[in-house]
C-alpha atoms as a PDB file:
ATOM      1  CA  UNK A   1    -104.276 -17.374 -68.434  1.00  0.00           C
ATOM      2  CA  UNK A   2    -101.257 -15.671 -66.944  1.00  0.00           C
ATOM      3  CA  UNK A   3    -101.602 -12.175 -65.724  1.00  0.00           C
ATOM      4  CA  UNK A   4     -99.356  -9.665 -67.457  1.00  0.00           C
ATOM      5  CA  UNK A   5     -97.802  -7.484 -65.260  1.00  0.00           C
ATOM      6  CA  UNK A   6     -95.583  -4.412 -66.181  1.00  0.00           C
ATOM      7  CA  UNK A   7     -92.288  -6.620 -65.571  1.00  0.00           C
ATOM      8  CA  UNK A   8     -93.651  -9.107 -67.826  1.00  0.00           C
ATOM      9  CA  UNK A   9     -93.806  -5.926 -71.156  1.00  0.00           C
ATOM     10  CA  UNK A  10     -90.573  -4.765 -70.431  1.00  0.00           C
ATOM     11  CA  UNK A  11     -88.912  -7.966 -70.597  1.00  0.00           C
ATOM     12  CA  UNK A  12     -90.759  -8.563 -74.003  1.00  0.00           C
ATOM     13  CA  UNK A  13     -89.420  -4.982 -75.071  1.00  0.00           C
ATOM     14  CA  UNK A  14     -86.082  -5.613 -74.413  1.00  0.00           C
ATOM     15  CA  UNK A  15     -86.011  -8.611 -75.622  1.00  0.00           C
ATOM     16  CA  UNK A  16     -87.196  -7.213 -79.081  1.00  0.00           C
ATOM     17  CA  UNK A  17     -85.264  -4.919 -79.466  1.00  0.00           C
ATOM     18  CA  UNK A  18     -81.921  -5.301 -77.289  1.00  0.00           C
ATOM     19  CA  UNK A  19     -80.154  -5.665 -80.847  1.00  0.00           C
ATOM     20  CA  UNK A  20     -81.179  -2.131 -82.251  1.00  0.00           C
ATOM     21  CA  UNK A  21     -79.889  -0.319 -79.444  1.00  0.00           C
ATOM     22  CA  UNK A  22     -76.357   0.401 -81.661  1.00  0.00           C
ATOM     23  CA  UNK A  23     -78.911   2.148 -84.080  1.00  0.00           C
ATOM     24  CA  UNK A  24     -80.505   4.290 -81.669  1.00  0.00           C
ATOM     25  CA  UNK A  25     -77.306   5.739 -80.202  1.00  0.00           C
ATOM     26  CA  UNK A  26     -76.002   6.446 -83.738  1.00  0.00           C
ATOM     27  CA  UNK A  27     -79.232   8.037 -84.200  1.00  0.00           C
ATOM     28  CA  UNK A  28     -79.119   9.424 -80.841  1.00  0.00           C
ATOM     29  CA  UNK A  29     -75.634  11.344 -81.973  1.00  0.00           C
ATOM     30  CA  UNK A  30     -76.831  12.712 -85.038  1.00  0.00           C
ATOM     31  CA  UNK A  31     -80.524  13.934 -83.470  1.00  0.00           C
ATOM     32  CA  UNK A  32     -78.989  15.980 -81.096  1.00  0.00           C
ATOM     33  CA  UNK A  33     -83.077  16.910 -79.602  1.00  0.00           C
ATOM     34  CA  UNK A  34     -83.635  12.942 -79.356  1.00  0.00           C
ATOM     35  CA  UNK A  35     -80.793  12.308 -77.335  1.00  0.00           C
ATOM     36  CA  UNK A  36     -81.994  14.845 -75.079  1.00  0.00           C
ATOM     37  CA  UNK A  37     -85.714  12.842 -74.756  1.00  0.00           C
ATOM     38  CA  UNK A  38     -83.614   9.690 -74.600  1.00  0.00           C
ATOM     39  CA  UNK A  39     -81.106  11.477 -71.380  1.00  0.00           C
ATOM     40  CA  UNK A  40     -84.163  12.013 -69.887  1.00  0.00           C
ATOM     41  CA  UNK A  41     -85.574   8.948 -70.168  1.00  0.00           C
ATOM     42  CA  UNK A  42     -82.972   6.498 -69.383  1.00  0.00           C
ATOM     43  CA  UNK A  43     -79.725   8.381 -68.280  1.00  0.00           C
ATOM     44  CA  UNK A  44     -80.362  11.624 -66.275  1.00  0.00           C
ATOM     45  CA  UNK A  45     -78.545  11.451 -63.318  1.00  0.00           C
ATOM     46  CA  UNK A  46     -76.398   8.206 -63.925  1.00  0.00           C
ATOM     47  CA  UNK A  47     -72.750   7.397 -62.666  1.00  0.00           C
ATOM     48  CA  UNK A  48     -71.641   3.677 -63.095  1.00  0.00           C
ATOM     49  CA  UNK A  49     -68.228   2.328 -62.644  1.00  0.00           C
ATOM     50  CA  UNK A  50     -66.587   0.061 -63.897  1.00  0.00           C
ATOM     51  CA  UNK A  51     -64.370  -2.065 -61.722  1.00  0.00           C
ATOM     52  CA  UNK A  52     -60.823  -4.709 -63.338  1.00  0.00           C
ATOM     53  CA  UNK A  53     -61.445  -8.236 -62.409  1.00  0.00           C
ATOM     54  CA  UNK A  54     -59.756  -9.098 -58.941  1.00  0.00           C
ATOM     55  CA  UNK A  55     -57.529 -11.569 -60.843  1.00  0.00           C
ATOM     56  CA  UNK A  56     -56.359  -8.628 -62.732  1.00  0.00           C
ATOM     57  CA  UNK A  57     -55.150  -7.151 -59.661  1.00  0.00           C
ATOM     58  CA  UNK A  58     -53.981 -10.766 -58.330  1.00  0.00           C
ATOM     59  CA  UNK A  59     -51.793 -10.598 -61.888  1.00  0.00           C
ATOM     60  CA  UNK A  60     -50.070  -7.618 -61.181  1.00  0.00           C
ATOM     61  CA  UNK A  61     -49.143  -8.406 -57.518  1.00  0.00           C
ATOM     62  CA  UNK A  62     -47.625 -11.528 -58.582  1.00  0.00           C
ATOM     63  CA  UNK A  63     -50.280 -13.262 -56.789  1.00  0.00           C
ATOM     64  CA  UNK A  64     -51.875 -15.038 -59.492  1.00  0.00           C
ATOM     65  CA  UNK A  65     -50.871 -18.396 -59.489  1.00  0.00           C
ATOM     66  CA  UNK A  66     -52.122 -20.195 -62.483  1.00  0.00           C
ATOM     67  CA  UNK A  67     -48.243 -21.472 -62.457  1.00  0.00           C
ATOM     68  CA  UNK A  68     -46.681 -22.249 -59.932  1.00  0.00           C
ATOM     69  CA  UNK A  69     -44.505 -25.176 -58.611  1.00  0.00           C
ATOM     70  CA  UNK A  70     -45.948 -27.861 -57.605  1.00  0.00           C
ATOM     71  CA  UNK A  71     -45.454 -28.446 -53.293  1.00  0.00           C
ATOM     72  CA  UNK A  72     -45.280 -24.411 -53.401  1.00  0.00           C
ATOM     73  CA  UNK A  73     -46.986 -22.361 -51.065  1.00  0.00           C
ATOM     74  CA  UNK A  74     -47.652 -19.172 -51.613  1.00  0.00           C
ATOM     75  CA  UNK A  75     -49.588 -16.720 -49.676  1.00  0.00           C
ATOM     76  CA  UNK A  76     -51.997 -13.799 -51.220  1.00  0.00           C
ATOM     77  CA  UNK A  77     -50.468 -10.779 -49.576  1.00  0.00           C
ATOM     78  CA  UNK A  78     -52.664  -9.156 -46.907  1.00  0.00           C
ATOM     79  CA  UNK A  79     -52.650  -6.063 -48.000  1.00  0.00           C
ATOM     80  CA  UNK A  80     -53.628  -6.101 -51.631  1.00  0.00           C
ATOM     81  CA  UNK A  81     -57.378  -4.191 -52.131  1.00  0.00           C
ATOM     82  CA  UNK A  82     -59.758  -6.137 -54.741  1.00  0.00           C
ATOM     83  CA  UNK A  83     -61.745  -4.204 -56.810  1.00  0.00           C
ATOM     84  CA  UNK A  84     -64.613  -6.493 -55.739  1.00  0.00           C
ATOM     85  CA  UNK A  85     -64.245  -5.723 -52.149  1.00  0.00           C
ATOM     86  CA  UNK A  86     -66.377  -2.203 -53.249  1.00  0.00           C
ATOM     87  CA  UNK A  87     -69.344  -3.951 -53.917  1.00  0.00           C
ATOM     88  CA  UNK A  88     -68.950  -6.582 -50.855  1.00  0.00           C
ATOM     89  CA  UNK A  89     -68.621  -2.688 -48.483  1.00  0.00           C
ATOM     90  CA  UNK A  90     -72.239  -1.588 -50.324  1.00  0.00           C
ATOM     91  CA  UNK A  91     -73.983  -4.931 -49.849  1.00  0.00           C
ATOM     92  CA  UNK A  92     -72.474  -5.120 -46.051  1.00  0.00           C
ATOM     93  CA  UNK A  93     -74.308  -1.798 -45.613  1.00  0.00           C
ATOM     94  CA  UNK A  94     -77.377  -2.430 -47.898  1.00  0.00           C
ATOM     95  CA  UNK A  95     -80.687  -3.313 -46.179  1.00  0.00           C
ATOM     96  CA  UNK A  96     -82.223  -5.033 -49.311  1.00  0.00           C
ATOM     97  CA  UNK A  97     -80.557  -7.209 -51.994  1.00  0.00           C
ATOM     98  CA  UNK A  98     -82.257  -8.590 -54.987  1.00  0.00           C
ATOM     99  CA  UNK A  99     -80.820 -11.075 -57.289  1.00  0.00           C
ATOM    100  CA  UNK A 100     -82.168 -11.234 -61.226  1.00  0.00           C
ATOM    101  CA  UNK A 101     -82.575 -14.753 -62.384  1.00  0.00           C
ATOM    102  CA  UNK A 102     -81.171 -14.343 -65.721  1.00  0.00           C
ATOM    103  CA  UNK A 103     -78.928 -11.947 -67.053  1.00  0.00           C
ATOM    104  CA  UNK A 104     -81.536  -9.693 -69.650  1.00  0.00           C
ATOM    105  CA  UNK A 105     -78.490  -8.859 -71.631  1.00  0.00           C
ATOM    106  CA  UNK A 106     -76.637 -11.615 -72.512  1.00  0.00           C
ATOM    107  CA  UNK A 107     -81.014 -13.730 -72.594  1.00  0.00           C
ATOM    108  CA  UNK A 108     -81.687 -10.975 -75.342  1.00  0.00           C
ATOM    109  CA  UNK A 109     -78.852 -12.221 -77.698  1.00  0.00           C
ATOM    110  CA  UNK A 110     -78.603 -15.542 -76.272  1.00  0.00           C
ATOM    111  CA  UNK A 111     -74.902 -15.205 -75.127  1.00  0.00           C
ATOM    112  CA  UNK A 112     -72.806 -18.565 -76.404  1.00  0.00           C
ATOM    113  CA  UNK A 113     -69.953 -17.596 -74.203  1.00  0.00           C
ATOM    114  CA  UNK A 114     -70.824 -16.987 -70.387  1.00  0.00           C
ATOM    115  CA  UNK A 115     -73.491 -17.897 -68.548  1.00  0.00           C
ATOM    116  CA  UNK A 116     -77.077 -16.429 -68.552  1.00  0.00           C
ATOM    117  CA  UNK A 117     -77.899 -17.287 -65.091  1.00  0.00           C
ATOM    118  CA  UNK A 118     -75.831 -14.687 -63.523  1.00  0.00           C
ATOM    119  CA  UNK A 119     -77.555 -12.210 -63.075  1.00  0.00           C
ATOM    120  CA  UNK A 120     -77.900  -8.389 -62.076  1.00  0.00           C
ATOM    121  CA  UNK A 121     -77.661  -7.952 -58.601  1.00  0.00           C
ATOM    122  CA  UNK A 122     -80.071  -4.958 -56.769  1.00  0.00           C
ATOM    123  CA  UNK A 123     -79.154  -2.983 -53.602  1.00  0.00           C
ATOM    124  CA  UNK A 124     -81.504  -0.237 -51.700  1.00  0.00           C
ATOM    125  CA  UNK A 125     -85.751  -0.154 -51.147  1.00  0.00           C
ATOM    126  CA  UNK A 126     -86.208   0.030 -54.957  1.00  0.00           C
ATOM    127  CA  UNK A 127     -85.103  -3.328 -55.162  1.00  0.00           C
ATOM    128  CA  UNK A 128     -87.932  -4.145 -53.028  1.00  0.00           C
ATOM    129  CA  UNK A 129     -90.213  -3.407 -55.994  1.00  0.00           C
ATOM    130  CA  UNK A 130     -88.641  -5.504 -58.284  1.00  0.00           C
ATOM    131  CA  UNK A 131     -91.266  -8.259 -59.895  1.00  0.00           C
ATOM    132  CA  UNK A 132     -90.922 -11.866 -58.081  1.00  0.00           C
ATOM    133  CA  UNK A 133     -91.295 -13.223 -61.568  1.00  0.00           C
ATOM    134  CA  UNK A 134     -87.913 -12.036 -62.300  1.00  0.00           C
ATOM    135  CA  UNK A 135     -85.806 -13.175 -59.854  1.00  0.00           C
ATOM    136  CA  UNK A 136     -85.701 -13.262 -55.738  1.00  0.00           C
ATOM    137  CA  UNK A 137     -84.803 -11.238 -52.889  1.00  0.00           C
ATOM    138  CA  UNK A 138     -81.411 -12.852 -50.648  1.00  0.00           C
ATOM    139  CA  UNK A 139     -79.816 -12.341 -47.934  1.00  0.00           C
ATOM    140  CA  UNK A 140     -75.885 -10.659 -47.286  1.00  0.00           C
ATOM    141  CA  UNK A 141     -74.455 -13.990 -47.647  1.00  0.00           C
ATOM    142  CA  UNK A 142     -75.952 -15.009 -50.953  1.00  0.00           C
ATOM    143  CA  UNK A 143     -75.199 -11.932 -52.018  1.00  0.00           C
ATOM    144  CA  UNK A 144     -71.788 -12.023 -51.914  1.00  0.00           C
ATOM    145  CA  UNK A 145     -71.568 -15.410 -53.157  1.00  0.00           C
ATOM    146  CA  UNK A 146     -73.107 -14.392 -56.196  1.00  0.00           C
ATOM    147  CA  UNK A 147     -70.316 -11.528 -56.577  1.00  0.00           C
ATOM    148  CA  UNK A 148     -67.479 -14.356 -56.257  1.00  0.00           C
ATOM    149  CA  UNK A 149     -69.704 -16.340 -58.633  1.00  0.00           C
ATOM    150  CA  UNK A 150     -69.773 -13.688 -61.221  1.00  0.00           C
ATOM    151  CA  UNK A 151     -65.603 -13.075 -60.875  1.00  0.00           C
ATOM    152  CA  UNK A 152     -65.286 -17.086 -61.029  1.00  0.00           C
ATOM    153  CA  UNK A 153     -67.518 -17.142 -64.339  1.00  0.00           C
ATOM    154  CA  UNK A 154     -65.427 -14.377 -66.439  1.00  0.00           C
ATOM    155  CA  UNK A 155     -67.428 -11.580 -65.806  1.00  0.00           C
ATOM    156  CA  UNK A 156     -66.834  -8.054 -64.949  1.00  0.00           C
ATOM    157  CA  UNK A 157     -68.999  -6.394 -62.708  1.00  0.00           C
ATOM    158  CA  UNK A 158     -69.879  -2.496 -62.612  1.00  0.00           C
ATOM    159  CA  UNK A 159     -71.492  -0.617 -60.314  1.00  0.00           C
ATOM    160  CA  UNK A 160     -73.629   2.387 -60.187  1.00  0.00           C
ATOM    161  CA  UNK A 161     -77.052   3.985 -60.371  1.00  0.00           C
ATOM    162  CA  UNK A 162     -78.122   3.080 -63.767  1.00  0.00           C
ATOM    163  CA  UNK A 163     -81.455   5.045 -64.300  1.00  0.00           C
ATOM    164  CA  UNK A 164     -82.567   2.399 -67.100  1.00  0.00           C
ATOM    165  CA  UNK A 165     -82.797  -0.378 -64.397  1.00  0.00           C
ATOM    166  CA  UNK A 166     -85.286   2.004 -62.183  1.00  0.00           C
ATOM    167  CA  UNK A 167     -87.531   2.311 -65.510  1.00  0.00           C
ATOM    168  CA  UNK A 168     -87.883  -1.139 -67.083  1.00  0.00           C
ATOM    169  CA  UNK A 169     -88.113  -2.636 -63.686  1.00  0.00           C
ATOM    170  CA  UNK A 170     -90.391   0.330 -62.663  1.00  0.00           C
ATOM    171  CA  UNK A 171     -88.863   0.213 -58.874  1.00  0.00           C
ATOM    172  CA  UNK A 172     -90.025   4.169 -58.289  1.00  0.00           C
ATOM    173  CA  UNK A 173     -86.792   7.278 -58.128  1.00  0.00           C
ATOM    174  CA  UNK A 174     -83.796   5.887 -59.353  1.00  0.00           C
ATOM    175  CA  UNK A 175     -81.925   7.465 -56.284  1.00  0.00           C
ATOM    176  CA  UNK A 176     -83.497   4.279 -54.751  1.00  0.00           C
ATOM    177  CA  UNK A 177     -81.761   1.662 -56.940  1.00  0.00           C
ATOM    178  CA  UNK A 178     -78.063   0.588 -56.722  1.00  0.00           C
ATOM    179  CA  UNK A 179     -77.550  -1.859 -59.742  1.00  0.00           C
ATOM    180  CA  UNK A 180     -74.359  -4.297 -59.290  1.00  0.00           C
ATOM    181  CA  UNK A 181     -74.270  -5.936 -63.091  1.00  0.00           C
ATOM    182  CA  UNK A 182     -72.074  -8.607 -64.374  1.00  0.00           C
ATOM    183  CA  UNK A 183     -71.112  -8.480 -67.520  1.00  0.00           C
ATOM    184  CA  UNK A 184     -69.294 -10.212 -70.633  1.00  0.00           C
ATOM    185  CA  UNK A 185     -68.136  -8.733 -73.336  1.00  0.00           C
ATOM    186  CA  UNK A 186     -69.795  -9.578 -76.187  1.00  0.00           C
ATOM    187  CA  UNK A 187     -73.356  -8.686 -75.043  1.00  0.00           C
ATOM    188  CA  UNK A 188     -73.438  -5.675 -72.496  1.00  0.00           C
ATOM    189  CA  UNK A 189     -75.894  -3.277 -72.724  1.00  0.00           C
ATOM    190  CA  UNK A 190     -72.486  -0.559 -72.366  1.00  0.00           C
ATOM    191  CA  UNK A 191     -70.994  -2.153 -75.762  1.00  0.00           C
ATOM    192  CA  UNK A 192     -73.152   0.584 -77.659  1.00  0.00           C
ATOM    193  CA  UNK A 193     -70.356   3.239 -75.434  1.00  0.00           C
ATOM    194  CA  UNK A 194     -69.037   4.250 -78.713  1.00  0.00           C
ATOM    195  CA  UNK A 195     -71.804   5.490 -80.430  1.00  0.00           C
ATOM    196  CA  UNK A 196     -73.728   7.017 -78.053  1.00  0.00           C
ATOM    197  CA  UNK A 197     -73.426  11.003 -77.468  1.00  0.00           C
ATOM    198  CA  UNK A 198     -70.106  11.588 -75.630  1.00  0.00           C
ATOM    199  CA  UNK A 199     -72.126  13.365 -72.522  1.00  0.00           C
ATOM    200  CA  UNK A 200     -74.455   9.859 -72.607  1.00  0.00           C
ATOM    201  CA  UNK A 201     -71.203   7.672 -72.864  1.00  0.00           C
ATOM    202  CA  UNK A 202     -69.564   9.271 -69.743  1.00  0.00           C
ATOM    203  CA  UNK A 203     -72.073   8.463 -67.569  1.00  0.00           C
ATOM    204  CA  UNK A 204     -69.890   5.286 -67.335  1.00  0.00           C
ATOM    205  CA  UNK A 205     -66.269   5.540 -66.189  1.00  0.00           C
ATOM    206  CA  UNK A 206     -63.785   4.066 -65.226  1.00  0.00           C
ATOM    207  CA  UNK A 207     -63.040   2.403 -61.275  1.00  0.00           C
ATOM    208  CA  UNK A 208     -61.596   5.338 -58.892  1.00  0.00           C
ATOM    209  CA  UNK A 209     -57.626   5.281 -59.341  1.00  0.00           C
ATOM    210  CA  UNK A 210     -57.328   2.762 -62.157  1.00  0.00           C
ATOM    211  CA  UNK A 211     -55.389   2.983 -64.533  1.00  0.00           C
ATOM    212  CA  UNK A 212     -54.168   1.194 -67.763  1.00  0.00           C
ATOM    213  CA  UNK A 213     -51.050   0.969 -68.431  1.00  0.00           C
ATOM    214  CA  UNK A 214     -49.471  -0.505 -71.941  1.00  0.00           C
ATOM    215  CA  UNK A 215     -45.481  -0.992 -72.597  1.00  0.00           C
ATOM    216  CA  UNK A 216     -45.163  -1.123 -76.591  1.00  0.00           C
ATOM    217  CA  UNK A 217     -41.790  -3.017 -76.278  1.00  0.00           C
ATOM    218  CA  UNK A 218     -43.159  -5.635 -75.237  1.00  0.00           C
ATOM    219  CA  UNK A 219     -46.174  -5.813 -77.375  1.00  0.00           C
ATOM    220  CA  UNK A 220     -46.052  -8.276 -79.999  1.00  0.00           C
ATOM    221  CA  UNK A 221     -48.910  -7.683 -82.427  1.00  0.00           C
ATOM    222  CA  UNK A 222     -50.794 -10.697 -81.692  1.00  0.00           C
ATOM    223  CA  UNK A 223     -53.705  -9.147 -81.771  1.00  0.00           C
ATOM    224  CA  UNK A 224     -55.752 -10.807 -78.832  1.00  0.00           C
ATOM    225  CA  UNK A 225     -56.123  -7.720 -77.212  1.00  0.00           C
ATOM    226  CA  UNK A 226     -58.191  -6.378 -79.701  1.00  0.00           C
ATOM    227  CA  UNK A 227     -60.340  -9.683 -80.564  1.00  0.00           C
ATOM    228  CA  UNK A 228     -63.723  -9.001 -79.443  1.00  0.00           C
ATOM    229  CA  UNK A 229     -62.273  -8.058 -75.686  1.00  0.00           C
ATOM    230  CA  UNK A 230     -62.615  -4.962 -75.342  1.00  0.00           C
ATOM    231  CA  UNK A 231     -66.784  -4.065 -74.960  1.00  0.00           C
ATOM    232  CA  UNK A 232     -65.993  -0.521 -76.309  1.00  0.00           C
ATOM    233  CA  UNK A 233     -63.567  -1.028 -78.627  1.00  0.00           C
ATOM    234  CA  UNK A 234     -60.650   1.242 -76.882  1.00  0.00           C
ATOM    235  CA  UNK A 235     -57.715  -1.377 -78.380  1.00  0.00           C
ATOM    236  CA  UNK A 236     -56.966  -2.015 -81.658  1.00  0.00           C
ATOM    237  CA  UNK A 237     -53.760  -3.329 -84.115  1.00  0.00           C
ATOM    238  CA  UNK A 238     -52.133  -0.776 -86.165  1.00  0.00           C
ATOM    239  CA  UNK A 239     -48.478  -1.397 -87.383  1.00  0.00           C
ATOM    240  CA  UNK A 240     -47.838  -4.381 -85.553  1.00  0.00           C
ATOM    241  CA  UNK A 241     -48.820  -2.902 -82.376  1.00  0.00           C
ATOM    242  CA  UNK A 242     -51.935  -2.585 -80.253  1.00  0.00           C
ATOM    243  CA  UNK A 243     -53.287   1.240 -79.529  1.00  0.00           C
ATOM    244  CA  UNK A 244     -55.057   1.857 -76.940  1.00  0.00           C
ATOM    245  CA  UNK A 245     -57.823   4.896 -77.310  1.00  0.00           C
ATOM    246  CA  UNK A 246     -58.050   6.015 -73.175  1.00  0.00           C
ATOM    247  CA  UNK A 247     -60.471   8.466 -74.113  1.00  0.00           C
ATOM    248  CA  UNK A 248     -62.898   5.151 -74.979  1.00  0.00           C
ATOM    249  CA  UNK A 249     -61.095   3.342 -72.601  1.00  0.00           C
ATOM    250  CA  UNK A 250     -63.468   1.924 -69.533  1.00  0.00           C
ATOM    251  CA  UNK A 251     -60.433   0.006 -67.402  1.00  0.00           C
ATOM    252  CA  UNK A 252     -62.469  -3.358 -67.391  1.00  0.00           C
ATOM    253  CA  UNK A 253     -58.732  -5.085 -67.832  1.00  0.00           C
ATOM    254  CA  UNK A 254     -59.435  -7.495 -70.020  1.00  0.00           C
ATOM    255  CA  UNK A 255     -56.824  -6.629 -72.181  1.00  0.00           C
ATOM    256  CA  UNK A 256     -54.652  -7.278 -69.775  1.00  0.00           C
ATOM    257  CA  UNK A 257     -55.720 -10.539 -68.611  1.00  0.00           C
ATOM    258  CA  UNK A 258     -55.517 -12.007 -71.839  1.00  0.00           C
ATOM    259  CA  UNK A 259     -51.874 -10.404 -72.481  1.00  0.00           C
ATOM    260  CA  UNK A 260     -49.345 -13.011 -72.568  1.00  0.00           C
ATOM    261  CA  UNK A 261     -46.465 -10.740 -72.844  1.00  0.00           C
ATOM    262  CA  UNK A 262     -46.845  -8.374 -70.398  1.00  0.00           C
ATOM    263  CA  UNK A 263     -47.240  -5.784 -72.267  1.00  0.00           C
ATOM    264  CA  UNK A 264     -50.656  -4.362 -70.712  1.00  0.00           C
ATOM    265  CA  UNK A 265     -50.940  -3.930 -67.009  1.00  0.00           C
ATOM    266  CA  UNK A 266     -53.793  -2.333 -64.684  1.00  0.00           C
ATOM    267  CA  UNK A 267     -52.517  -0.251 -61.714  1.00  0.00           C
ATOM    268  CA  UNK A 268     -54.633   0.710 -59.199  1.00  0.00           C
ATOM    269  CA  UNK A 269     -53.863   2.927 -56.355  1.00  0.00           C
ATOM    270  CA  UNK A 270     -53.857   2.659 -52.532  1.00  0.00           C
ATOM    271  CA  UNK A 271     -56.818   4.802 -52.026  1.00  0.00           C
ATOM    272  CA  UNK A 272     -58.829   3.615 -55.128  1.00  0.00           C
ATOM    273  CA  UNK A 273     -61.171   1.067 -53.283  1.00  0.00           C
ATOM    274  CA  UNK A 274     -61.541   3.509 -50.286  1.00  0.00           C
ATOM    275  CA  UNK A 275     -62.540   6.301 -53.167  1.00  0.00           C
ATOM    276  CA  UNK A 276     -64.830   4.373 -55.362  1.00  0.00           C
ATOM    277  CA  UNK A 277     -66.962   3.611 -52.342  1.00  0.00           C
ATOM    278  CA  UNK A 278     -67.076   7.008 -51.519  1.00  0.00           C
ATOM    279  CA  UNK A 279     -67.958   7.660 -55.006  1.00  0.00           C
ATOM    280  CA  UNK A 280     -70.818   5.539 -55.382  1.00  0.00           C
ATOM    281  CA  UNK A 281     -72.113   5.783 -51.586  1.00  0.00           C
ATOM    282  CA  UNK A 282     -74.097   8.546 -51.859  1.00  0.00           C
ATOM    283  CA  UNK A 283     -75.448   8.250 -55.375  1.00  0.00           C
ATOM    284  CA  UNK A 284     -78.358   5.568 -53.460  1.00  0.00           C
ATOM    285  CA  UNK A 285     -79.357   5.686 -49.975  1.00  0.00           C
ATOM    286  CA  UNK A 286     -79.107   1.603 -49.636  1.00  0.00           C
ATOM    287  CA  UNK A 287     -79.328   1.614 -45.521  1.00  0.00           C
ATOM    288  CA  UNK A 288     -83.008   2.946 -45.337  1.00  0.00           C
ATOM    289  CA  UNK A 289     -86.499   1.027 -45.149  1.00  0.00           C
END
C-alpha cells in the first residue's frame, strides 16, 4: 500500500473541488467575515503579475513574422525587452528551481485545449520542500527551457508569490516560494478574478508598464476578442464593438494576439522589464540556502 503523504490530500482536494472555487468567491463577496478567514488563509501577503506573451510584444514591433516573403530575412531588433526575459533574470539568480509535472489547474478540469504537462515552475528554498511525487527539482537550463516551452505552447505565464502554492504544497513561509505558472485561459485558477472581493482580486495585476491599448475604428465587431479569451472577462461586444473593462483588465494580451484588425495593441514601456523585476525581487528571497 502506498503511503499518503500531505502532497498526496491536497492534490485529492483540489482536484475535488477546483470547479466550486467560482462559488466560494461569490460567497466570499457577500460574507464579508469569510473572506477575511479565506485572505488569511490563502492570500495574505500576495502580489502576482501577470506578464503579455513575448509574441505579443514581437507583434507590435513588427517583428512577428508569421508572414513574410519568402527568401526574406529579417532580423528581431536587439533592443526589444520580452516580457519573459523577467522570469529568465529570477531563475538566473534563483538557487533552487522546481518543476510540477502536471499543471493542477488545467488536470482538475481536464483542459481539452493546451497541454497538461506544463507545469508550474518553483523558485527559492521552499521549493526545496515540494513532494518528489509531484514533480522534480532542475537545473537553470531546464528551467528556462520550460519557460520557452510554456510561450511555444500558448500559455501565459505570471509571476509572483502566490500564498496558496506555499499551503497546498506545504513548503513552510510563503516569503520562501516564488511561483512562475503557465496558464491558459479556460482553466486558471485566476479565472474566478471577477467574483472574488475586489481587495482579493488585486492581489493580481497587471506586468509593470503595460498597457492595453484598443482603437475602436478599427474594431470590427467580430467578436473573437471576447470568445472565451479573456480569463477575467475584461472584453466584451456591445453595439458592434468590443469594450474593454481596464478596471478587470489583467494585460495577459490575448486579445490582442487574436485581433486581426489591429484594433487592440499592448504597449509596454522601456523600463517595464527593469521594473517588474524590481517589483517581484524582493517579495522572495530566491538566492539563499
Amino acid at each position: 500500500m502506498s503511503k499518503i503523504t500531505f502532497s498526496n490530500i491536497s492534490v485529492k482536494i483540489i482536484k475535488s473541488t477546483f470547479k466550486s472555487r467560482f462559488t466560494l468567491a461569490k460567497v466570499c463577496r457577500k460574507v464579508p467575515p469569510l473572506a477575511k478567514v479565506v485572505d488569511k488563509l490563502f492570500f495574505e501577503g500576495d502580489d502576482i503579475l501577470v506578464l503579455p506573451r513575448d509574441s505579443v510584444i514581437k507583434s507590435n514591433n513588427k517583428s512577428s513574422f508569421e508572414e513574410i516573403e519568402v527568401n526574406t530575412d529579417i532580423e528581431i531588433p536587439k533592443d526589444i525587452f520580452l516580457p519573459s526575459e523577467v522570469l529568465k533574470e529570477m531563475i538566473q539568480n534563483s538557487r533552487y528551481h522546481f518543476i510540477m509535472d502536471s499543471c493542477i489547474c488545467r488536470v482538475s478540469t481536464d483542459c481539452k485545449d493546451y497541454p497538461h504537462d506544463i507545469g508550474c515552475l518553483f523558485l527559492g528554498k521552499g521549493s526545496k520542500r515540494i513532494s518528489s511525487n509531484l514533480g522534480r527539482v532542475v537545473s537553470k537550463t531546464e528551467a528556462l527551457e520550460h519557460v520557452d516551452k510554456s510561450q511555444e505552447a500558448g500559455l501565459v505565464n505570471i509571476i509572483g508569490r502566490n500564498k496558496i502554492d506555499s499551503v497546498w504544497l506545504n513548503t513552510g513561509p510563503k516569503e520562501e516560494l516564488l511561483s512562475i505558472c503557465s496558464c491558459c485561459p479556460c482553466c486558471c485558477l485566476w479565472k474566478m478574478t471577477p467574483e472574488l472581493p475586489e481587495n482579493l482580486g488585486e492581489s493580481i495585476s497587471s506586468m509593470v508598464g503595460v498597457e492595453i491599448k484598443f482603437n475602436e475604428d478599427l474594431c470590427n465587431g467580430c467578436g473573437n476578442c471576447a470568445n472565451d479569451i479573456c480569463f477575467v472577462e475584461a472584453i466584451y461586444v456591445e453595439n458592434g464593438k468590443s469594450k474593454i473593462d481596464m478596471k478587470k483588465c489583467r494585460g495577459c494580451g490575448r486579445c490582442a494576439e487574436i485581433c486581426l484588425k489591429g484594433a487592440i495593441i499592448v504597449e509596454m514601456d522601456d523600463n517595464a522589464v527593469k521594473n517588474s523585476i524590481e517589483r517581484v525581487k524582493p517579495l522572495v528571497d530566491i538566492e539563499s540556502e
